[in-house]
Protein backbone atom coordinates (compact mmCIF):
# COMPACT_ATOMS: atom_id res chain seq x y z
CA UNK A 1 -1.44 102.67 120.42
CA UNK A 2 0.85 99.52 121.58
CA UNK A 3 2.08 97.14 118.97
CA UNK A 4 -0.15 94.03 119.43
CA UNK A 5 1.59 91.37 120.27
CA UNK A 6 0.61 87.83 118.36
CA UNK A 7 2.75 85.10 119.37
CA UNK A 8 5.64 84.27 121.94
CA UNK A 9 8.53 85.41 119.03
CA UNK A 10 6.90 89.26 119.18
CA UNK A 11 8.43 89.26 122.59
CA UNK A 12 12.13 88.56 121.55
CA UNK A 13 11.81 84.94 123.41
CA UNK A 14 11.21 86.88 126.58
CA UNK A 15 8.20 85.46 128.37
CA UNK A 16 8.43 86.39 131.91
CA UNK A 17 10.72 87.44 135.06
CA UNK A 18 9.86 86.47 138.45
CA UNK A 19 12.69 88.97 139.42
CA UNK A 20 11.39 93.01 140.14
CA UNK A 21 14.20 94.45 139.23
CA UNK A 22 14.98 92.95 135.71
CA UNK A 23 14.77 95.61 132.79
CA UNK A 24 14.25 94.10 129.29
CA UNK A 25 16.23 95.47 126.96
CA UNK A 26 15.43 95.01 123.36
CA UNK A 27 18.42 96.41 121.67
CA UNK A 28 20.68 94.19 123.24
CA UNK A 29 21.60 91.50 119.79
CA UNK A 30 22.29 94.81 117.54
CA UNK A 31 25.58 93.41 115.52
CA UNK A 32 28.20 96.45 114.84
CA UNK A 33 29.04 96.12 111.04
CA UNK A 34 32.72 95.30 110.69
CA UNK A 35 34.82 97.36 108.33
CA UNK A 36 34.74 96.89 104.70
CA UNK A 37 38.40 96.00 104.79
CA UNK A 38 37.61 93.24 107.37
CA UNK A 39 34.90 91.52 106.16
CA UNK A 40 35.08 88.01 104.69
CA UNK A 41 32.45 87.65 101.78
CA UNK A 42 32.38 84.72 99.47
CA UNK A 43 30.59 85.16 95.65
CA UNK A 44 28.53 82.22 95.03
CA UNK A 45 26.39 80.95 91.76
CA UNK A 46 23.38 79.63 92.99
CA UNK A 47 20.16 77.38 90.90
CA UNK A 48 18.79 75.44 93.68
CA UNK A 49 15.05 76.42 94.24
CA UNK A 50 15.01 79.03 91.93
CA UNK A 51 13.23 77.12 88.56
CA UNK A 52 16.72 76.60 86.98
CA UNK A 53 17.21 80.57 86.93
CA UNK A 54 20.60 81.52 88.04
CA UNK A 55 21.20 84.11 91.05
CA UNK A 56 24.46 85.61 92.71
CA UNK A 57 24.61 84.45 96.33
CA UNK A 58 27.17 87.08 98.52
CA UNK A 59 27.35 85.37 102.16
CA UNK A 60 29.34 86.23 105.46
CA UNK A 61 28.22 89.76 105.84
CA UNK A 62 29.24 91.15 109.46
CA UNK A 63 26.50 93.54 111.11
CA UNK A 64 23.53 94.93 111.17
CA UNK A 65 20.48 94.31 109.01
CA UNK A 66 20.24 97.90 108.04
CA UNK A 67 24.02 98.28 106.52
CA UNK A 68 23.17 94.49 104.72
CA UNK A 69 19.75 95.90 103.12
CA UNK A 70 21.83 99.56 101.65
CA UNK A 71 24.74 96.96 100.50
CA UNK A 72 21.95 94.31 98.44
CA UNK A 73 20.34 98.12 97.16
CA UNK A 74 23.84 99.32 95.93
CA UNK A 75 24.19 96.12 94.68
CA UNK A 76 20.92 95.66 93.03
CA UNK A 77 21.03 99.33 91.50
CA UNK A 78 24.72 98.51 89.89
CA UNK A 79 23.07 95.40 88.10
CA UNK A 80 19.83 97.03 87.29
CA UNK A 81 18.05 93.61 88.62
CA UNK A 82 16.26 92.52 91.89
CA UNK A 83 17.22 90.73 94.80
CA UNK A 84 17.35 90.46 98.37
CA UNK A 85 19.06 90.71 101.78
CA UNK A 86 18.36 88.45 104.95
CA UNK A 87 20.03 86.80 107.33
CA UNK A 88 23.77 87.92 106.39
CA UNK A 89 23.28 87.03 102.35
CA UNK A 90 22.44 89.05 99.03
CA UNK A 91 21.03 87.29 96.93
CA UNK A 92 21.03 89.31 93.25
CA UNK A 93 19.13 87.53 90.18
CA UNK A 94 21.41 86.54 87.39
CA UNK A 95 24.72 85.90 86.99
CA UNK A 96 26.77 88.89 87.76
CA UNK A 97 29.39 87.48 89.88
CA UNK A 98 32.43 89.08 88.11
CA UNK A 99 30.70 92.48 87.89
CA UNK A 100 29.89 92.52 91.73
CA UNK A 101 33.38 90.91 93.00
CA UNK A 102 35.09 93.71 91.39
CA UNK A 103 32.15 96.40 92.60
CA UNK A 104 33.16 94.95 96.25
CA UNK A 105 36.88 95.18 95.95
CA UNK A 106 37.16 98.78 95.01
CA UNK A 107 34.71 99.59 97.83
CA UNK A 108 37.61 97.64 100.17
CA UNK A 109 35.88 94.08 100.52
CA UNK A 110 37.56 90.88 100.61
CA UNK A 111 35.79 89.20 98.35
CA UNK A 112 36.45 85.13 97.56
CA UNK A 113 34.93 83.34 94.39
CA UNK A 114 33.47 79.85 95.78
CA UNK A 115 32.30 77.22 92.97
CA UNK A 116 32.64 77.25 89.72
């Protein structure tokens, strides 16, 4: 059975081609994931929107949105709390800055404290 298709977005932005020979292809944005050792991630602290509860931003994540979602699991699983992964962040409840800078250095990381 085809997927049903709700709204423009479903398509990938792709609406129509007047041209016969044009193949759409839909793996074409898959990001490669960069190498622990050169990825860039900066540790945040974040409250905003969150009803004063605190929760450990990690931003500038390289690749794809598979390799993000293992990293937020591996991270979630090392501080026993929830989270999530989208859009090139982990976001892990609590503060456990220290404990996951140091979990992301061993594993090769570059990892850079930002605030306070």
């Amino acid at each position: 059975m085809a997927k049903k298709i709700s709204s423009l977005e479903d398509l990938g932005g792709f609406v129509f081609s007047t041209n016969k020979d044009f193949e759409f292809d839909q793996n074409s944005e898959t990001e490669e994931t960069l190498n622990p050792n050169q990825q860039h991630l900066e540790a945040h602290l974040d409250k905003k929107n969150r009803g004063g509860k605190v929760a450990t931003v990690i931003k500038g994540f390289v690749g794809s949105a598979d390799d993000l979602k293992t990293l937020a699991k591996e991270l979630k699983t090392l501080c026993g709390v929830g989270g999530s992964a989208k859009d090139g962040e982990i976001i892990i409840q609590g503060n456990f800055r220290d404990k996951i800078m140091d979990y992301l250095k061993n594993k090769g990381y570059k990892v850079k404290r930002v605030g306070g």
